[in-house]
Protein backbone atom coordinates (compact mmCIF):
# COMPACT_ATOMS: atom_id res chain seq x y z
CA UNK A 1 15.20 81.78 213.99
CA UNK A 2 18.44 80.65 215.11
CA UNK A 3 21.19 78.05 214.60
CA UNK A 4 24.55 77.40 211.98
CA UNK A 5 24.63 75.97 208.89
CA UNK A 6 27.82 75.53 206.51
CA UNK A 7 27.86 75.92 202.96
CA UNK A 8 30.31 74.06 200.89
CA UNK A 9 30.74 76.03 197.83
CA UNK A 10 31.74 74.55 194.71
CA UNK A 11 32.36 75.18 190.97
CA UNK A 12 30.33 71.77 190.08
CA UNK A 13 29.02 70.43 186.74
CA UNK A 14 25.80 70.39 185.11
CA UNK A 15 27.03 67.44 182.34
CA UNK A 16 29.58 65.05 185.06
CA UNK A 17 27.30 64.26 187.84
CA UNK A 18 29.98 62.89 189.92
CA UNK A 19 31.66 66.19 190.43
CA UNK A 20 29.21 67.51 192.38
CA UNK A 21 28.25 64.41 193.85
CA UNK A 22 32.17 64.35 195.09
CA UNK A 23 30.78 67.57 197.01
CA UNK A 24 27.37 65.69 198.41
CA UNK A 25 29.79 63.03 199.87
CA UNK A 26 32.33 65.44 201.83
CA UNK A 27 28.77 67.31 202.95
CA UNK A 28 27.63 64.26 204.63
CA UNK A 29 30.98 63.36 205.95
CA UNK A 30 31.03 66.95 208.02
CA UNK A 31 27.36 66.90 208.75
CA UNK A 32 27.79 63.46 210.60
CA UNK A 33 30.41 65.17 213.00
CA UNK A 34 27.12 67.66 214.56
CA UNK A 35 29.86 70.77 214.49
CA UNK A 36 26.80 72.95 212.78
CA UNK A 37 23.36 72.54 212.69
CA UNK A 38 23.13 71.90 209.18
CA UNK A 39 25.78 71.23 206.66
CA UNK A 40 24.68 71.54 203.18
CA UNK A 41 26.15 72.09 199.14
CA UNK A 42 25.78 74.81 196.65
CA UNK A 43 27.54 74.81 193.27
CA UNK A 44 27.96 77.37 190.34
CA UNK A 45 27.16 74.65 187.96
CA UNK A 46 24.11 72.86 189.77
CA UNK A 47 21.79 72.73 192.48
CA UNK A 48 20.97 74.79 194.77
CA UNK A 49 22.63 77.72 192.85
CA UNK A 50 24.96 80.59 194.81
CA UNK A 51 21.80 82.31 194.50
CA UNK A 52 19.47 80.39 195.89
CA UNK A 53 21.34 78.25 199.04
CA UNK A 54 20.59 80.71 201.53
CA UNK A 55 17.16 80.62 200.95
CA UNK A 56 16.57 77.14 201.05
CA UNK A 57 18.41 77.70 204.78
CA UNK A 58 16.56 78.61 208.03
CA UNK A 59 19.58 79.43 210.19
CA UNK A 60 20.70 83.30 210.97
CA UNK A 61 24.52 82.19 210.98
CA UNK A 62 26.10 80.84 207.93
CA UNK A 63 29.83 79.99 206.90
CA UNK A 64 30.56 80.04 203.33
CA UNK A 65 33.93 77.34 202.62
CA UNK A 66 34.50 77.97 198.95
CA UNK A 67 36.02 74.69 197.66
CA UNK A 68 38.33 75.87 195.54
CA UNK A 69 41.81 75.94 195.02
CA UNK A 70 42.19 79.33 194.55
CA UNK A 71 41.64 83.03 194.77
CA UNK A 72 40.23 85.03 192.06
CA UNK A 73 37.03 85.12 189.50
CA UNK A 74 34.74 82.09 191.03
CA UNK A 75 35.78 82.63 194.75
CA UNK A 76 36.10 86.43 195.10
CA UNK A 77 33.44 87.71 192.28
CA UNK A 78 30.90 85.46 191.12
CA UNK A 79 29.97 83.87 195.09
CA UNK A 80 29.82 86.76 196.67
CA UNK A 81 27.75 88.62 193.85
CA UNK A 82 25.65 85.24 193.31
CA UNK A 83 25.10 84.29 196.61
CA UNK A 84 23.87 88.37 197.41
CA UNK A 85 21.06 87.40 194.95
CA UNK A 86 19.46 85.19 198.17
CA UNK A 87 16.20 86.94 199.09
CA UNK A 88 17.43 85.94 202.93
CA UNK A 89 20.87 87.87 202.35
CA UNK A 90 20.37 90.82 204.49
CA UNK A 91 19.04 88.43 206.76
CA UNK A 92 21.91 86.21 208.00
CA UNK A 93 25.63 86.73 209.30
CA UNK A 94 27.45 85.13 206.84
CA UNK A 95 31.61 84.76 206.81
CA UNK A 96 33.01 83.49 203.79
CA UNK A 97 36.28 81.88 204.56
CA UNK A 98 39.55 81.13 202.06
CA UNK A 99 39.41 78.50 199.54
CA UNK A 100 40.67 75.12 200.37
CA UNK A 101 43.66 75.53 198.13
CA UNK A 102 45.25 78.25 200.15
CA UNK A 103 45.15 76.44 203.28
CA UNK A 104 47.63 75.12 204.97
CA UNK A 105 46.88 71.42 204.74
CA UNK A 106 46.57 71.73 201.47
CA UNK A 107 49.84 72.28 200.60
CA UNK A 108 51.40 69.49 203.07
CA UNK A 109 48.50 67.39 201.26
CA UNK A 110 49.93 68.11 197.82
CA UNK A 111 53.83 67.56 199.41
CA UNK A 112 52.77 64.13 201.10
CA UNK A 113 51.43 62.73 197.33
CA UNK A 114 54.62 63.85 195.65
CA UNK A 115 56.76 62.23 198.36
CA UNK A 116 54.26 59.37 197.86
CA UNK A 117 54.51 59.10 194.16
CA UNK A 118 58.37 59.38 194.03
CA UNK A 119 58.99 56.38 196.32
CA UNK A 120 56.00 54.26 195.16
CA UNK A 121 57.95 54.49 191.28
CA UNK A 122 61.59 53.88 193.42
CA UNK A 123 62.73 57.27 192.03
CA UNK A 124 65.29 59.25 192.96
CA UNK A 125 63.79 62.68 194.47
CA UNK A 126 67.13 64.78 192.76
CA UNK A 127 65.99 62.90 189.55
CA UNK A 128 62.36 63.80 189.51
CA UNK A 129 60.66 66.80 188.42
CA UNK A 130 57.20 67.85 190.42
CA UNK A 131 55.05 69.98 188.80
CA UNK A 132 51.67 71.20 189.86
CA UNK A 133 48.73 71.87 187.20
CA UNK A 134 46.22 74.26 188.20
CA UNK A 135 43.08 75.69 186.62
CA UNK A 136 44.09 79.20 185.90
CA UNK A 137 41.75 82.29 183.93
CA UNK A 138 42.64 85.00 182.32
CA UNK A 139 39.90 86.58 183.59
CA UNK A 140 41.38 87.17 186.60
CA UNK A 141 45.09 87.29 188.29
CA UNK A 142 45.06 86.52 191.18
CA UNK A 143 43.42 83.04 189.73
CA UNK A 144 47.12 81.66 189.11
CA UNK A 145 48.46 83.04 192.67
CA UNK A 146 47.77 80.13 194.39
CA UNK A 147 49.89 77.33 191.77
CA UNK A 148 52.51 79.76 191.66
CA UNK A 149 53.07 79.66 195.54
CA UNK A 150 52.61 76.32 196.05
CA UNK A 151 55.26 75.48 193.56
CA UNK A 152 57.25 77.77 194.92
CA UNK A 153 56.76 76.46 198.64
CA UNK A 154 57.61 72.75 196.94
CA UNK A 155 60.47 74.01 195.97
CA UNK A 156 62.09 75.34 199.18
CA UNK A 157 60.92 71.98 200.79
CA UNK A 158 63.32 70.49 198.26
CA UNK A 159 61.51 67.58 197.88
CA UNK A 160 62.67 67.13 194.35
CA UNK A 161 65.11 68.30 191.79
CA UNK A 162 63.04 70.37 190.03
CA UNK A 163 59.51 72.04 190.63
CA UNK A 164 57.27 73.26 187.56
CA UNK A 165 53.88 75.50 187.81
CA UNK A 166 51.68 75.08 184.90
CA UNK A 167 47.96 75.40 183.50
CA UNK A 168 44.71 74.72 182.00
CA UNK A 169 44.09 77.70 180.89
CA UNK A 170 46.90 80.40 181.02
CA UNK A 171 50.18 80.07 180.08
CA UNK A 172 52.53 78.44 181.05
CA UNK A 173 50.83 75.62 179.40
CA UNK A 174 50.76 71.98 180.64
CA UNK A 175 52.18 71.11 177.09
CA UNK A 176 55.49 73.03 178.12
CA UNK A 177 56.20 70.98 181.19
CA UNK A 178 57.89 68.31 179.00
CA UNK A 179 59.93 70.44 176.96
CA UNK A 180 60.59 72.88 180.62
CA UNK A 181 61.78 69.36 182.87
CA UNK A 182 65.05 68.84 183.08
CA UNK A 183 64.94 65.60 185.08
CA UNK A 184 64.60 61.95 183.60
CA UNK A 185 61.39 61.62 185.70
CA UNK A 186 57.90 63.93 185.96
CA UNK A 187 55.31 63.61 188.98
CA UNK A 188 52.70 65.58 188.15
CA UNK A 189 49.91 67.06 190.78
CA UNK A 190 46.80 67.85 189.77
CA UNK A 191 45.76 71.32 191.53
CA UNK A 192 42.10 70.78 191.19
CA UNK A 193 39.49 69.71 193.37
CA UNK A 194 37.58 67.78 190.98
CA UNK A 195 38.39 64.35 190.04
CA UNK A 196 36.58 64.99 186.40
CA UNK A 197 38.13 65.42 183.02
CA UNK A 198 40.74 67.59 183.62
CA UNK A 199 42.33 65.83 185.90
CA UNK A 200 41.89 62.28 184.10
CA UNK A 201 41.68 62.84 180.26
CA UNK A 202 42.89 66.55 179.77
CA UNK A 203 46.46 66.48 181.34
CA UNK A 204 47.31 63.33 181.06
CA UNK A 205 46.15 63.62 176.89
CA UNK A 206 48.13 66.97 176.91
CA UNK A 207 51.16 65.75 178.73
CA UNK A 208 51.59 62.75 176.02
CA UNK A 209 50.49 60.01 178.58
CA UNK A 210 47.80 57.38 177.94
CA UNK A 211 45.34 57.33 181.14
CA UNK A 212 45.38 53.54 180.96
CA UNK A 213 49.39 53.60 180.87
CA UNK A 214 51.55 51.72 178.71
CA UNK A 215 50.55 48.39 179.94
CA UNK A 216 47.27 48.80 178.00
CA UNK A 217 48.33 51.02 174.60
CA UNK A 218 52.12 49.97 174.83
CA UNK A 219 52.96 53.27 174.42
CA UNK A 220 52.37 57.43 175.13
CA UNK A 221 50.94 60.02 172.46
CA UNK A 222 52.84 62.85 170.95
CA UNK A 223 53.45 65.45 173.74
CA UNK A 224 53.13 68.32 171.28
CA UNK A 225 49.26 69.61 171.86
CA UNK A 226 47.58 67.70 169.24
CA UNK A 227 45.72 64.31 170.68
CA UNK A 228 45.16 61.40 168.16
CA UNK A 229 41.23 60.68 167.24
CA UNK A 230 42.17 57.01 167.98
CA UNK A 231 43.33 57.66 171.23
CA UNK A 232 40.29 60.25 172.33
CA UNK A 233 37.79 57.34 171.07
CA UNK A 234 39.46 54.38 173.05
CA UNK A 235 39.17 56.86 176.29
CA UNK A 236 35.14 57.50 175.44
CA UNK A 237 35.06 53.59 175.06
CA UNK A 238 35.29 53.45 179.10
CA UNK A 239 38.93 52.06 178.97
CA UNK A 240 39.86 55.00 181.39
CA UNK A 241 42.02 53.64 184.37
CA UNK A 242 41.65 55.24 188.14
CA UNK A 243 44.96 57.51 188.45
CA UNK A 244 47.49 57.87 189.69
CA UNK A 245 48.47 57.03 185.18
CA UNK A 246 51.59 56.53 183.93
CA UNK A 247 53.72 56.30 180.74
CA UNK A 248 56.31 57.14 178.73
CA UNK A 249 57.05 60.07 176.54
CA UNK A 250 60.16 59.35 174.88
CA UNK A 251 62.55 58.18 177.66
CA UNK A 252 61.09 60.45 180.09
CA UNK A 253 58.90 58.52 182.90
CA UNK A 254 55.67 60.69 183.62
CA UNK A 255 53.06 60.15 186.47
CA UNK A 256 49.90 61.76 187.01
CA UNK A 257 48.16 61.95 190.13
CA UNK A 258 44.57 62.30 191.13
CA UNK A 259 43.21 65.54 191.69
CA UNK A 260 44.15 67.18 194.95
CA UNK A 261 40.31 67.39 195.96
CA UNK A 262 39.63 64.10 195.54
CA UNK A 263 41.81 62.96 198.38
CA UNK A 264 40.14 61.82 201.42
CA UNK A 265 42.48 64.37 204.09
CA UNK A 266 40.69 67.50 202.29
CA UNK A 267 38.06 67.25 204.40
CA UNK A 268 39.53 67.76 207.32
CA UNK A 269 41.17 71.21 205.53
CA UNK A 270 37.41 71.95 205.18
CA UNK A 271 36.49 71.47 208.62
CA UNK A 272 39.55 73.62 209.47
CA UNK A 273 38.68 76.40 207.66
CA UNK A 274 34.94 76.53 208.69
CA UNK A 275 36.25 76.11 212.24
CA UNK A 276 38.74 78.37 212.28
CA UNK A 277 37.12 81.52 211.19
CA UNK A 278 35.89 84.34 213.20
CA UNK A 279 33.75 82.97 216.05
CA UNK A 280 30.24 82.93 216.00
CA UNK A 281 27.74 84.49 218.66
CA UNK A 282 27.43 82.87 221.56
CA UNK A 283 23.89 82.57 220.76
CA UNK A 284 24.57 81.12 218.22
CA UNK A 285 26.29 78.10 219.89
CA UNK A 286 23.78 77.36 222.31
């Protein structure tokens, strides 16, 4: 046996089945350029498992992308341990490369769509607070590392007046970031790869902002946590907009952008990264 094959490795979803079939179209796309002999998905949440990809695989020399946007539990503890479970293991050179998030163009990604969002709303960038949401765990730190960088390389690209980190699941909470702006304006960036839920009912509902904008509610919800029943029912009612929302708390103008991931340019971060890491064989390219 013989031959490459990439693995694009995903947290996925076993109840949104375009989540993972976001992952199944940015497989294709790299499979069509012939870089490796077979280009293929594997998912936490969905199938084929970490623990079953490599076995489902005939080549001897595999690159692991995870497609995350960070370090810590998913990407450095449960795909290594899950994808050891592979009866074909021992079997194959495998190289597991850095999650999308930390790359490079990821971050100019993330700077482009602020730039973008501040002169598509004919703001003022000194007026304007960015701030970038990411998933976050207590379960492990270096699962915030990432959003905290990034923020912090936003701000010394000055490319607004102020820059906020905030998160999902650890604190600081994406509730705080209108009580923590300063500015008369908020563009907020979705560090996620996933264009599901959280990215287009859970921080725009925590944030105070209506997903279908003030156009269609004439008006934004109470930025203090609590959501209003009416407003979660009209959202399962399919009234959902596509992002990037906007609205209104208060005074306060507040965008939302898609999810990082969901932007077409990742997937040439992906092919980057699978490129880019520690070259194969010779044998292995012939």
């Amino acid at each position: 046996m013989s031959g490459t094959a990439l693995i694009l490795a995903a947290h996925g979803s076993r109840v949104d089945p375009t989540i993972n079939a976001q992952i199944d179209e940015y497989v294709s796309q790299i499979d069509r350029l012939g870089i490796f002999d077979r280009v293929t998905k594997a998912f936490h949440r969905g199938e084929p498992a970490f623990a079953s990809v490599l076995d489902q695989l005939d080549a001897d020399y595999v690159t692991v992308v995870p497609v995350m946007t960070s370090n810590g539990y998913y990407c450095d503890i449960v795909l290594p341990r899950e994808l050891a479970k592979n009866q074909r293991f021992s079997q194959v050179r495998l190289r597991q490369t850095p999650p999308v998030g930390v790359h490079a163009g990821a971050i100019a990604l993330v700077e482009r769509r602020a730039r973008r969002l501040i002169l598509d709303h004919n703001l003022e960038a000194e007026d304007v607070c960015v701030a970038v949401v990411g998933h976050g765990t207590p379960r492990h730190p270096r699962s915030r590392l990432a959003t905290v960088r990034l923020a912090e390389t936003l701000q010394h690209a000055k490319l607004a007046g102020q820059v906020l980190y905030a998160f999902l699941e650890e604190e600081p909470g994406v509730q705080s970031i209108v009580h923590r702006a300063t500015t008369s304006a908020i563009v907020v960036i979705p560090f996620l790869i996933s264009g599901g839920p959280h990215a287009t009912v859970d921080i725009p509902a925590r944030l105070g902002v209506s997903p279908n904008a003030l156009e269609h509610w004439g008006g934004g919800l109470d930025s203090t946590p609590g959501v209003s029943t009416n407003a979660l029912e009209r959202w399962g009612e399919g009234l959902q907009s596509t992002p990037p929302f906007h609205g209104r708390v208060g005074d306060r103008l507040i965008v939302c952008d898609a999810a990082v991931g969901t932007h077409p340019e990742i997937v040439d971060v992906i092919v980057d990264l699978a490129t880019a890491a520690a070259p194969l064989p010779a044998e292995a390219l012939t």
